[in-house]
Protein backbone atom coordinates (compact mmCIF):
# COMPACT_ATOMS: atom_id res chain seq x y z
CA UNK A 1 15.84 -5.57 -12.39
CA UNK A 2 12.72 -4.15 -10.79
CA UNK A 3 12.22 -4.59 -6.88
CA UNK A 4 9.66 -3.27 -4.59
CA UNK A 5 10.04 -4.03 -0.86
CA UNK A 6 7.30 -3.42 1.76
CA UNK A 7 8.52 -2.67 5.38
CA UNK A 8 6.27 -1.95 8.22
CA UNK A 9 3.40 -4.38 8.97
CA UNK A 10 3.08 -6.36 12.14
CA UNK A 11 0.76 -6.83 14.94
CA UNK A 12 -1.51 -4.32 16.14
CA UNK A 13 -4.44 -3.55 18.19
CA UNK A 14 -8.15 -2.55 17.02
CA UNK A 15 -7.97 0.97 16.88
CA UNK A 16 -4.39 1.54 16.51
CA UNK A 17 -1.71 2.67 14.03
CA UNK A 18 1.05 1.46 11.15
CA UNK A 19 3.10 2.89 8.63
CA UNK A 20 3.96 0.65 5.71
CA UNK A 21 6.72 1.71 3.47
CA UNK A 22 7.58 0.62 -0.22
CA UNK A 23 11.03 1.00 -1.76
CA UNK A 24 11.76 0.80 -5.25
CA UNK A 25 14.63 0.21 -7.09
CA UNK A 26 15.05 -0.21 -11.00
CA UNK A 27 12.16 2.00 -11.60
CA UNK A 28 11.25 5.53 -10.61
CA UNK A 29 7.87 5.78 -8.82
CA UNK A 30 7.29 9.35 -10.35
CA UNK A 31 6.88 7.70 -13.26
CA UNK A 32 4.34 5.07 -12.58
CA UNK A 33 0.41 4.97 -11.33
CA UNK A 34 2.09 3.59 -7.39
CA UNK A 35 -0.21 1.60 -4.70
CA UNK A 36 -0.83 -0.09 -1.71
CA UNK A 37 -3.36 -3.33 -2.18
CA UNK A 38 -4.17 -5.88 0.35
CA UNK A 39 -5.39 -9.61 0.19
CA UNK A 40 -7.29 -10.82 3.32
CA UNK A 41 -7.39 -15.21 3.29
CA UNK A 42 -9.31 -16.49 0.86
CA UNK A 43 -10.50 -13.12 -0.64
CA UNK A 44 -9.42 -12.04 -4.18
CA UNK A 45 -6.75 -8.92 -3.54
CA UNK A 46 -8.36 -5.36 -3.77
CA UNK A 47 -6.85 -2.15 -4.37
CA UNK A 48 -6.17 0.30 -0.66
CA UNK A 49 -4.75 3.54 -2.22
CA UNK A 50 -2.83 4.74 -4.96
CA UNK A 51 -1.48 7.41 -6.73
CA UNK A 52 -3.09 7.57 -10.31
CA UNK A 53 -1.63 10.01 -12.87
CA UNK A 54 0.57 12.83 -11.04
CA UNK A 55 -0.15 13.24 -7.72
CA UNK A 56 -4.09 11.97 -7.90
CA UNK A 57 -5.48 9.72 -5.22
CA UNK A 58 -7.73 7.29 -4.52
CA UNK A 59 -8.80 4.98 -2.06
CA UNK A 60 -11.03 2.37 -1.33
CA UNK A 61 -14.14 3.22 0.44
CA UNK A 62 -13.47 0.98 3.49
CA UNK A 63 -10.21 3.43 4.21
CA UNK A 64 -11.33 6.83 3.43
CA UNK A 65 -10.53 8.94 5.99
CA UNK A 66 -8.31 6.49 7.99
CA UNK A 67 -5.47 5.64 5.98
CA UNK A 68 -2.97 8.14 4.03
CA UNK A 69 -0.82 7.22 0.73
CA UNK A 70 1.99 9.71 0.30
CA UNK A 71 5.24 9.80 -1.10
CA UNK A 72 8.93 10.57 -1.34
CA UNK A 73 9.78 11.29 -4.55
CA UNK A 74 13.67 11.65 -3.01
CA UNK A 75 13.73 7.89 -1.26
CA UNK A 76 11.96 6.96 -4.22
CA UNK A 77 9.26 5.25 -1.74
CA UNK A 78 5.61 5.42 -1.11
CA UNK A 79 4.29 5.29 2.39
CA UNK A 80 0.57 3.88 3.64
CA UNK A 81 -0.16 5.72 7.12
CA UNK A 82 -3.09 3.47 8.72
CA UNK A 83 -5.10 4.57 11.35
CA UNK A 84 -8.32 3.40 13.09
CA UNK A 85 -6.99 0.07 12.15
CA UNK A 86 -9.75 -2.54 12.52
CA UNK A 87 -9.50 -6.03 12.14
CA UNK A 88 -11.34 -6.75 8.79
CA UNK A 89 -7.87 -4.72 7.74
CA UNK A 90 -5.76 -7.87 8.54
CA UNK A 91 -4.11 -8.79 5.14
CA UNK A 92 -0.98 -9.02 3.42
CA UNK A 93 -0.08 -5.76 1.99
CA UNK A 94 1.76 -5.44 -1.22
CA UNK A 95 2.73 -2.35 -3.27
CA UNK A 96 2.24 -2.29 -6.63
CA UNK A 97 3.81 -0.17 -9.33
CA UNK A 98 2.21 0.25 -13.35
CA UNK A 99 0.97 2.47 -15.97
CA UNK A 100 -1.89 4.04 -15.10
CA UNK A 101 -5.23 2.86 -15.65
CA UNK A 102 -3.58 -0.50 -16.06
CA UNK A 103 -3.20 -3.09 -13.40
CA UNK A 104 0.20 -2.84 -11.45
CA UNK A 105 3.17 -4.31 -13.28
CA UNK A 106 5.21 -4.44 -10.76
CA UNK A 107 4.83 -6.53 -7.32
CA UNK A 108 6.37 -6.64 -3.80
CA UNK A 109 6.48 -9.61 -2.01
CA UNK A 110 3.94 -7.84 0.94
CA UNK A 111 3.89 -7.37 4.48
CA UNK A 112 1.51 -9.03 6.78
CA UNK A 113 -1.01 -6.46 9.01
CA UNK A 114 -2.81 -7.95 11.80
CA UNK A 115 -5.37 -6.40 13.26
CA UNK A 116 -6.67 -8.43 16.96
CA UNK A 117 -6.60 -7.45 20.62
């Protein structure tokens, strides 16, 4: 059985900092395209970062230079570092595991970010 749980989000202030962590278990990230994505109410959920094929990136536009993806391949976990945080990024985060080039398979339940002074 394939879980992913997210651990980090909460409540933060404009222009502050998270770290949101995904662990897997019944799968081995190495071997799958691995992501962070984010749904905002009533907005259709959009990819944040992922890994692609190997150790490839990519982010969305609206992060680029303020929040991280990285992994450990020994925890089996990916990590989102978020910084600059504004509050268009309140969401629910959720990490999402797949093939590449494919939508992700595999879902976490998220992890709610707030973003509001």
């Amino acid at each position: 059985q394939v879980q992913l749980v997210e651990s980090g989000g909460g409540l933060v202030q404009p222009g502050g900092s998270l770290r949101l962590s995904c662990a897997a278990s019944g799968i081995i990230f190495n071997f799958y395209a691995v992501g962070w994505y984010r749904q905002a109410p009533g907005k259709e959920r959009e990819l944040v970062a992922t890994f692609t094929s190997g150790y490839s990136t990519t982010y969305a536009d609206s992060v680029k230079g303020r929040f991280i993806i990285f992994r450990d391949i020994a925890k089996n976990s990916v990590s989102l570092q978020m910084g600059s945080l504004k509050p268009e990024d309140t969401a629910v985060y959720y990490c999402g595991a797949g093939r590449s080039g494919a939508p992700p398979q595999y879902w976490g339940r998220g992890t709610q970010v707030t973003v509001s002074s």
